[in-house]
Protein backbone atom coordinates (compact mmCIF):
# COMPACT_ATOMS: atom_id res chain seq x y z
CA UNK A 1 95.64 85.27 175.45
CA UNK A 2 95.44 86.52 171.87
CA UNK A 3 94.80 90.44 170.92
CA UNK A 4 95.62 93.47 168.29
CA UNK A 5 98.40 95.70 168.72
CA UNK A 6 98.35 98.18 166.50
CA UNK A 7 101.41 99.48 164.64
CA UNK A 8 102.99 101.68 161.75
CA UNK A 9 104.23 100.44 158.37
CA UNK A 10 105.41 103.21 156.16
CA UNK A 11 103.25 105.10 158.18
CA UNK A 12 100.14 102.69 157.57
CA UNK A 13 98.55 101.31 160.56
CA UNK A 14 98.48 97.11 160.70
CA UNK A 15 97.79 94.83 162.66
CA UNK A 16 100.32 92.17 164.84
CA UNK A 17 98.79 89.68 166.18
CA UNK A 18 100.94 88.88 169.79
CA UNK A 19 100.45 86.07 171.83
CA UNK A 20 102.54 84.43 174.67
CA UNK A 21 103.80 81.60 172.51
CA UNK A 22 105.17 84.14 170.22
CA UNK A 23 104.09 85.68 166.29
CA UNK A 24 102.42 82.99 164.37
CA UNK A 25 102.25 82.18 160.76
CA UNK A 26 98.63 83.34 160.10
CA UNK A 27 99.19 86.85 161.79
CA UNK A 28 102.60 87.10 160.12
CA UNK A 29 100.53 86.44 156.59
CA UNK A 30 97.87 88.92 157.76
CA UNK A 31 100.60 91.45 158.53
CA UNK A 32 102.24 91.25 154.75
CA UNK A 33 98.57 91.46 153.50
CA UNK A 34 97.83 94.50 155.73
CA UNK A 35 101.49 96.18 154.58
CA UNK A 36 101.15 95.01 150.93
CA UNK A 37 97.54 95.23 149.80
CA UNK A 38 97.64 98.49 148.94
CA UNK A 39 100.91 98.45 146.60
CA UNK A 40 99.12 95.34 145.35
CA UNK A 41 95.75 96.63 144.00
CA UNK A 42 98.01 100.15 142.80
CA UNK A 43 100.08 97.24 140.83
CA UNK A 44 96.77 95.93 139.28
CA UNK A 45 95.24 99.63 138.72
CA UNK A 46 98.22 100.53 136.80
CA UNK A 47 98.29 97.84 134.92
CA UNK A 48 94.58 98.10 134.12
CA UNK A 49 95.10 101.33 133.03
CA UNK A 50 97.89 100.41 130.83
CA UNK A 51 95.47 97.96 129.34
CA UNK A 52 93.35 100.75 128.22
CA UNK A 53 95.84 101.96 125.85
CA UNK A 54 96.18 98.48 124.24
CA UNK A 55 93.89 97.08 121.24
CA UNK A 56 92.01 94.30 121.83
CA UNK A 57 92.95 93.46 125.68
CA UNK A 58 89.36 93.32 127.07
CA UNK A 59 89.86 89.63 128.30
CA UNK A 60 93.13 90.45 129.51
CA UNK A 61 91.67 93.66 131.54
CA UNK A 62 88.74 91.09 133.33
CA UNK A 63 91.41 89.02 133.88
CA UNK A 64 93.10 91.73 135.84
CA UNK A 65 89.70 92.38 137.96
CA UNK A 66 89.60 88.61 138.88
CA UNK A 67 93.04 88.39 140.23
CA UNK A 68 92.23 91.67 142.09
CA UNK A 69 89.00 90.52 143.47
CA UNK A 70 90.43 86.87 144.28
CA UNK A 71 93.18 88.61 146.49
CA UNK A 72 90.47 91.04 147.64
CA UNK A 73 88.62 87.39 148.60
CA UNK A 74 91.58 86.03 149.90
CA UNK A 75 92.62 89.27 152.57
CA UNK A 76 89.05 89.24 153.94
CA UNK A 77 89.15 85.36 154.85
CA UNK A 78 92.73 85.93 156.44
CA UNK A 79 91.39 88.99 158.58
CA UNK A 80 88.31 87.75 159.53
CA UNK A 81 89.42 84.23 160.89
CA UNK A 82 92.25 86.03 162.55
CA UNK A 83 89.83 87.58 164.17
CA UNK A 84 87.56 84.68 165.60
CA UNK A 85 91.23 83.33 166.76
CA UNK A 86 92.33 80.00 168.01
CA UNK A 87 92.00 77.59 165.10
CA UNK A 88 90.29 80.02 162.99
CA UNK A 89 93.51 81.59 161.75
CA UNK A 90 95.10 78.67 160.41
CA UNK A 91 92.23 77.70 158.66
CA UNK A 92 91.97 80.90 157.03
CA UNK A 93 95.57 81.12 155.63
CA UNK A 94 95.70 78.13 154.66
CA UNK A 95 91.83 77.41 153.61
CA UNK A 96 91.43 80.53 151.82
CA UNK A 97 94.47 79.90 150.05
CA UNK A 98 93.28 76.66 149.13
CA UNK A 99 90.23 78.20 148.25
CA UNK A 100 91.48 81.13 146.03
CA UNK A 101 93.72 78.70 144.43
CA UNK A 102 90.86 76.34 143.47
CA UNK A 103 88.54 79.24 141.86
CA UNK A 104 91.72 79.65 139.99
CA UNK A 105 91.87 76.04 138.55
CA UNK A 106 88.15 76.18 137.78
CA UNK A 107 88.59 79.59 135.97
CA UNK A 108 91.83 79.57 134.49
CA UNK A 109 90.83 80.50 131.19
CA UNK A 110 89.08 83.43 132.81
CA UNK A 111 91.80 84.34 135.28
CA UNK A 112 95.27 83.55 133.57
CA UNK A 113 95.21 84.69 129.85
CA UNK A 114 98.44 86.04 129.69
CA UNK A 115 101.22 83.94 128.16
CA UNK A 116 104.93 85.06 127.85
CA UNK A 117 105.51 83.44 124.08
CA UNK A 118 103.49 84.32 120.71
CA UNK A 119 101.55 81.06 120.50
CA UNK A 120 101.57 80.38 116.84
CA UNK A 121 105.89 80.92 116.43
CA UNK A 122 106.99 80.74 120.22
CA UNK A 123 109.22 83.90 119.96
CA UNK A 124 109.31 85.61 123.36
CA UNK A 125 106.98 88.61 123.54
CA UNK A 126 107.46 92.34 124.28
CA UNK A 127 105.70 93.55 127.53
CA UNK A 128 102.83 95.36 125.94
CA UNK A 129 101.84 91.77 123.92
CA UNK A 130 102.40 89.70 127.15
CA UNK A 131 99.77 92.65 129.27
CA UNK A 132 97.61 93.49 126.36
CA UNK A 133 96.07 91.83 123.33
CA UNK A 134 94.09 88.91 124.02
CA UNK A 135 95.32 86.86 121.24
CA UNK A 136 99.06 86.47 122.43
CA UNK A 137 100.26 86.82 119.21
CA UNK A 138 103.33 88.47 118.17
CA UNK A 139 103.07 91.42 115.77
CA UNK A 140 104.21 89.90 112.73
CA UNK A 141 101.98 86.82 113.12
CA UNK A 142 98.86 89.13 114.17
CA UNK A 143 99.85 90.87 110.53
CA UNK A 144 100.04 87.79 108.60
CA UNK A 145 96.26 86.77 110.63
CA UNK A 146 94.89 90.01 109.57
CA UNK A 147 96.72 91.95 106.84
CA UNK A 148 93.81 94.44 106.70
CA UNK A 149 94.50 95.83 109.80
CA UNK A 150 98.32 95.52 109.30
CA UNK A 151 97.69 97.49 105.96
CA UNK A 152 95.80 100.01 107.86
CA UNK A 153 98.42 100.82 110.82
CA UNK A 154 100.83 101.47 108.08
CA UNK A 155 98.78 103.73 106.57
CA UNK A 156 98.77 105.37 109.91
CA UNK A 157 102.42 105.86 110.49
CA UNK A 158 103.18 106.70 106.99
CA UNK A 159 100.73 109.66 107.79
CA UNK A 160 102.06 110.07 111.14
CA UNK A 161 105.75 110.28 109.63
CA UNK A 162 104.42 112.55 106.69
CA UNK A 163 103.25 115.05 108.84
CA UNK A 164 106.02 115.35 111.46
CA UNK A 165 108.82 115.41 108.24
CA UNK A 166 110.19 118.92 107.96
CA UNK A 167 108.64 121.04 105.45
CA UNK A 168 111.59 121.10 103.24
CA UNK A 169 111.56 117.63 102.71
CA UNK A 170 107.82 117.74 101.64
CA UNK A 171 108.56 120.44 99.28
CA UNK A 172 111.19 118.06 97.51
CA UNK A 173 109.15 115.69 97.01
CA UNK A 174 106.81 117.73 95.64
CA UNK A 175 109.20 119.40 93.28
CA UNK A 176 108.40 116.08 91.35
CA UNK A 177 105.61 117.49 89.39
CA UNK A 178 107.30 120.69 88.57
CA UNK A 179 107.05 121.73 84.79
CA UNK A 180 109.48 124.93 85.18
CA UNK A 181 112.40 125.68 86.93
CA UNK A 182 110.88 128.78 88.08
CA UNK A 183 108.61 126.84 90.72
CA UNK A 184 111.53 125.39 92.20
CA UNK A 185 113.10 127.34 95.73
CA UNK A 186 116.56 125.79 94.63
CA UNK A 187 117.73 127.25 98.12
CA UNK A 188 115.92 124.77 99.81
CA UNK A 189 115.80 122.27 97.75
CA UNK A 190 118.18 119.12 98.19
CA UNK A 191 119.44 115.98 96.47
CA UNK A 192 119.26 112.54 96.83
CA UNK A 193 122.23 112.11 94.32
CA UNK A 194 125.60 113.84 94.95
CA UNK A 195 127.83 112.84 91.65
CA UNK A 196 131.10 114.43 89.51
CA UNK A 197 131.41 115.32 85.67
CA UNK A 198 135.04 115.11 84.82
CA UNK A 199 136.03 115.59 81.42
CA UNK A 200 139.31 115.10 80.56
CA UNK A 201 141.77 116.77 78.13
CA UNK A 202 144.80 116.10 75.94
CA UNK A 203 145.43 118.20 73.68
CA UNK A 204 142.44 118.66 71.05
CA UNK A 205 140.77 115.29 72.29
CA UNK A 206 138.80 115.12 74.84
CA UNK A 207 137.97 111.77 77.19
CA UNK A 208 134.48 110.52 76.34
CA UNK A 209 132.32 107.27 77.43
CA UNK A 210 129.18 105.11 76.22
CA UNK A 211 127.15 104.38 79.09
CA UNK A 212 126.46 101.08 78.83
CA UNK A 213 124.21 100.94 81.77
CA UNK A 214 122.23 102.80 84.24
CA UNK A 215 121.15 106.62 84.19
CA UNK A 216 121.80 107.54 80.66
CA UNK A 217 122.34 104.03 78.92
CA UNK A 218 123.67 104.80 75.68
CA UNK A 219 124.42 108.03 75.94
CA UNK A 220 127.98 109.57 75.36
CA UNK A 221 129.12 111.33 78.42
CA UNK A 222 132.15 112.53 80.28
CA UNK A 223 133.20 109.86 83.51
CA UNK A 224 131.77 110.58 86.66
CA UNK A 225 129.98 109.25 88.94
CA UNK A 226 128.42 109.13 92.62
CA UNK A 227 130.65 111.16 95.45
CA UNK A 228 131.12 108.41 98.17
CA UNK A 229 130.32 109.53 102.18
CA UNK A 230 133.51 111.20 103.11
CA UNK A 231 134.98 111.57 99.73
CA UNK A 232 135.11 115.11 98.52
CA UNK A 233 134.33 116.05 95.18
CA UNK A 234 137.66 116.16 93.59
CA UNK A 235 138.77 112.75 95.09
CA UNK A 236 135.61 110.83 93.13
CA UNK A 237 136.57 112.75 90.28
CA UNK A 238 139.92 111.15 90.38
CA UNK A 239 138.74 107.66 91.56
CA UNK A 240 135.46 107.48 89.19
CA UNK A 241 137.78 108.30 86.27
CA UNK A 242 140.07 105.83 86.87
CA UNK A 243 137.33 102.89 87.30
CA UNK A 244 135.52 103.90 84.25
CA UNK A 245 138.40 104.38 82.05
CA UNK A 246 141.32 103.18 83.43
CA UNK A 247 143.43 106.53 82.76
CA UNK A 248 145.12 108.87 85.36
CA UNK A 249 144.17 112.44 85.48
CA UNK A 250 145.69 115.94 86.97
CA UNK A 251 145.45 119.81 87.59
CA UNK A 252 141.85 119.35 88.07
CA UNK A 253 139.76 122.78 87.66
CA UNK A 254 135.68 123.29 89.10
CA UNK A 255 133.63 124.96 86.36
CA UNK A 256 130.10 124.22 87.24
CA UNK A 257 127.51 123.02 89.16
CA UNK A 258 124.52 121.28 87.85
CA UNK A 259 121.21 120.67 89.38
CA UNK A 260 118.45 117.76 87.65
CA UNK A 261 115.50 117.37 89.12
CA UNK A 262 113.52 114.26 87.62
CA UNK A 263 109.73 113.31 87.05
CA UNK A 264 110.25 110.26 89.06
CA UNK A 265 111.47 112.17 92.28
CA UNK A 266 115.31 111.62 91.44
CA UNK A 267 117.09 114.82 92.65
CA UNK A 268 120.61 114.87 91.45
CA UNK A 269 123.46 117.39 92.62
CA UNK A 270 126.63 117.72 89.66
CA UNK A 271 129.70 119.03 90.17
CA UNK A 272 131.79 119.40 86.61
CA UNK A 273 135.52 119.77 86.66
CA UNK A 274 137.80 119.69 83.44
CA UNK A 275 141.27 117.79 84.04
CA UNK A 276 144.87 116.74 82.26
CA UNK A 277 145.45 113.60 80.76
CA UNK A 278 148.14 112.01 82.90
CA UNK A 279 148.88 108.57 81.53
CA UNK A 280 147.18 105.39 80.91
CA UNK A 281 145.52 102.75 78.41
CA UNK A 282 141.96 103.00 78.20
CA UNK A 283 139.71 99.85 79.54
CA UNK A 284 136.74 99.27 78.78
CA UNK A 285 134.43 98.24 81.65
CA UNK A 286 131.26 96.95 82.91
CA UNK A 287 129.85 100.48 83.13
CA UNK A 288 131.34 102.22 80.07
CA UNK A 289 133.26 101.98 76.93
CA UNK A 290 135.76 104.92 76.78
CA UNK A 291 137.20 106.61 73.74
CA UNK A 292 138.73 109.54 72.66
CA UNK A 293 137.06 112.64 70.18
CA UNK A 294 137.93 115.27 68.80
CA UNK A 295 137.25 119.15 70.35
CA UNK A 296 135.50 120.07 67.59
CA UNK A 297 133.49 116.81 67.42
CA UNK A 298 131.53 116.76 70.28
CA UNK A 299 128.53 114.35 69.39
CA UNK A 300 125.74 116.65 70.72
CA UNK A 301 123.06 114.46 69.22
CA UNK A 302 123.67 111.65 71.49
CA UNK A 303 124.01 113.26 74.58
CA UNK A 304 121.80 114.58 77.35
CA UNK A 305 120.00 117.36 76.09
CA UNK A 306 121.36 120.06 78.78
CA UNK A 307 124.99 119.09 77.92
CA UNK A 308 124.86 121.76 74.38
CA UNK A 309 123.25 124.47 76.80
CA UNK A 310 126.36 124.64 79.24
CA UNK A 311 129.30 122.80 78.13
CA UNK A 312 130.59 125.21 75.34
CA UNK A 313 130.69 127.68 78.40
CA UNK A 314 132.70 125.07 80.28
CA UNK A 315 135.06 124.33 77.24
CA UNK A 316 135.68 128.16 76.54
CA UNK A 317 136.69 128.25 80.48
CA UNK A 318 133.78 130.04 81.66
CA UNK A 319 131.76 128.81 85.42
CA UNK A 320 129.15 128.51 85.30
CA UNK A 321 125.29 127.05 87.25
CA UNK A 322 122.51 125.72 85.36
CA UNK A 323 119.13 123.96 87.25
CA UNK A 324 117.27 121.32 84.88
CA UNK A 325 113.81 119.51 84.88
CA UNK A 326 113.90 116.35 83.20
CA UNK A 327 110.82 113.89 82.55
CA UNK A 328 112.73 110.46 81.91
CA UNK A 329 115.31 111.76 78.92
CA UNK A 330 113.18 114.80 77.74
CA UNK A 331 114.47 117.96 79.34
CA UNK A 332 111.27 119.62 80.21
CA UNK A 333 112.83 123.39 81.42
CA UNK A 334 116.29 124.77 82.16
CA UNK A 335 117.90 127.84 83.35
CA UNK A 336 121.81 128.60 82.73
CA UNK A 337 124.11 131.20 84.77
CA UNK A 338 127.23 131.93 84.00
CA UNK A 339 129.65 133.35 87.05
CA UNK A 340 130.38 137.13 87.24
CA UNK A 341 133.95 136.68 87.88
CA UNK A 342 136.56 134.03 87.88
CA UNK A 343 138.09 132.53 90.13
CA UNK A 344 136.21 132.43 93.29
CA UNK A 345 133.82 129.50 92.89
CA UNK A 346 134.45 126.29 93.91
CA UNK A 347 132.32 122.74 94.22
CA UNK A 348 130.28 122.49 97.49
């Protein structure tokens, strides 16, 4: 004799089927239907709604409702031939599975869109592509398929980044298309170029190069140069020195701090010290040709035009700060301030 007993699942009611002979196959299939369905069709929900949030996934998303229905299809045969009984159940494990599994076939295209590799390069795809987006394309060959709408979700997170960047950072940017020094807030404002002035003395000369390339090509200039990450101030002075003119250098003093900021959104931070001569032959190198002048010779005329604004101060041993606005070579604004006292200042 067949019959229902009734019993709890993670405190769902199902359904055994008993019978003298023992649990059969068909009930034992109906029971993991009754105890799973639900979790199933939560499975598909969730995924449906994660669909939502994903471009171009409508075929993917009906694809999702046929699966769900087809199982729907399938638990309905199971429980209603377990039902009738006898060989009824059999039939509809294994003829509704036969059945589900044949609509399947027919309407693969309809009911299996999903693919696990991009189909034009084969690289394996993220989640979201192998859920969502009905062309199972990877993102860099959906770009290269449509670079309109690649262009456009730039656009987007450039905007997206713009306006979640701290305000400080906008402001520097913006400093850009300042004419006067005046509409600067240098106590906010910050470089993108951290570099050393070190000019070096012996006696009445002083150390001078030609920059023979890069920010001021052609100019005559003291050695300097960019501060490496963990490198203080005073140890590029030494090091830059020594690569641009191949001379040593000691009893290094800070005099001043400069601060350029440049039409095309360069924002450089200057440190100047003054040093000894302490042995060496000049050399001559990719970057510069150095050479020695005279105190009184300083060659103001082919030098950045801030340099005859501040560094008399800095040779007469005066500190000093000075912020700049440059447009290419032309100095454009300035302001100069000399330290109070003596002493007490030293390079950030």
């Amino acid at each position: 004799m067949t019959f229902f007993v009734p019993f709890h699942t993670s405190g769902r009611h199902a359904f055994r089927l008993a019978s003298a002979s023992g649990l059969g196959y068909p009930s034992r299939m109906l029971n993991f239907l009754t105890a799973n369905y639900t979790w199933i069709l939560v499975l598909i929900l969730l995924l449906n709604m994660s669909q939502r949030k994903i471009a171009h996934s409508n075929r993917k998303r009906v694809a999702l409702i046929w699966i769900a229905a087809i199982t729907l299809a399938y638990y309905m045969i199971v429980v209603v031939t377990d039902m009738l009984g006898g060989v009824w159940a059999p039939v509809g494990v294994w003829g509704g599975l036969a059945l589900c599994l044949a609509v399947i076939i027919i309407f693969h295209r309809r009911v299996w869109p999903f693919t696990f590799r991009c189909k034009d390069c084969r690289k394996r795809l993220k989640w979201e592509y192998i859920i969502g987006h009905d062309d199972c394309l990877c993102q860099d060959c959906y770009d290269k398929k449509h670079p309109e709408e690649a262009e456009a979700r730039r656009e987007r997170e450039r905007q997206k980044t713009e306006a979640a960047r701290p305000r400080e950072d906008v402001l520097n940017e913006g400093y850009a298309n300042a004419k006067d020094v005046s509409e600067i807030d240098w106590d906010i404002w910050e470089p993108n170029h951290r570099c050393v002035i070190t000019y070096v003395e012996d006696g009445d000369r002083i150390l001078f190069i030609e920059k023979k390339r890069g920010l001021g090509e052609g100019y005559f200039n003291a050695p300097g140069g960019h501060i490496e990450e963990a490198e203080t101030a005073m140890e590029a002075a030494v090091r830059e020195t020594k690569e641009e003119t191949g001379v040593d250098i000691t009893d290094l003093e800070y005099r001043g701090t400069l601060r350029f900021q440049f039409s095309d959104g360069i924002r450089e931070l200057g440190y100047v010290y003054f040093a000894k001569y302490a042995g060496g032959e000049l050399v001559e190198c990719d970057e510069a040709r150095p050479f020695w002048i005279q105190r009184d010779a300083i060659p103001y005329e082919n030098m950045w035009a801030d340099d005859r604004l501040w560094l008399p101060h800095a040779l007469a041993g005066e500190k000093f700060e000075a912020e700049f606005i440059f447009h290419d070579r032309e100095m454009v604004s300035s302001r100069l301030r000399l330290a109070e006292e003596d002493g007490d200042e030293t390079a950030e």
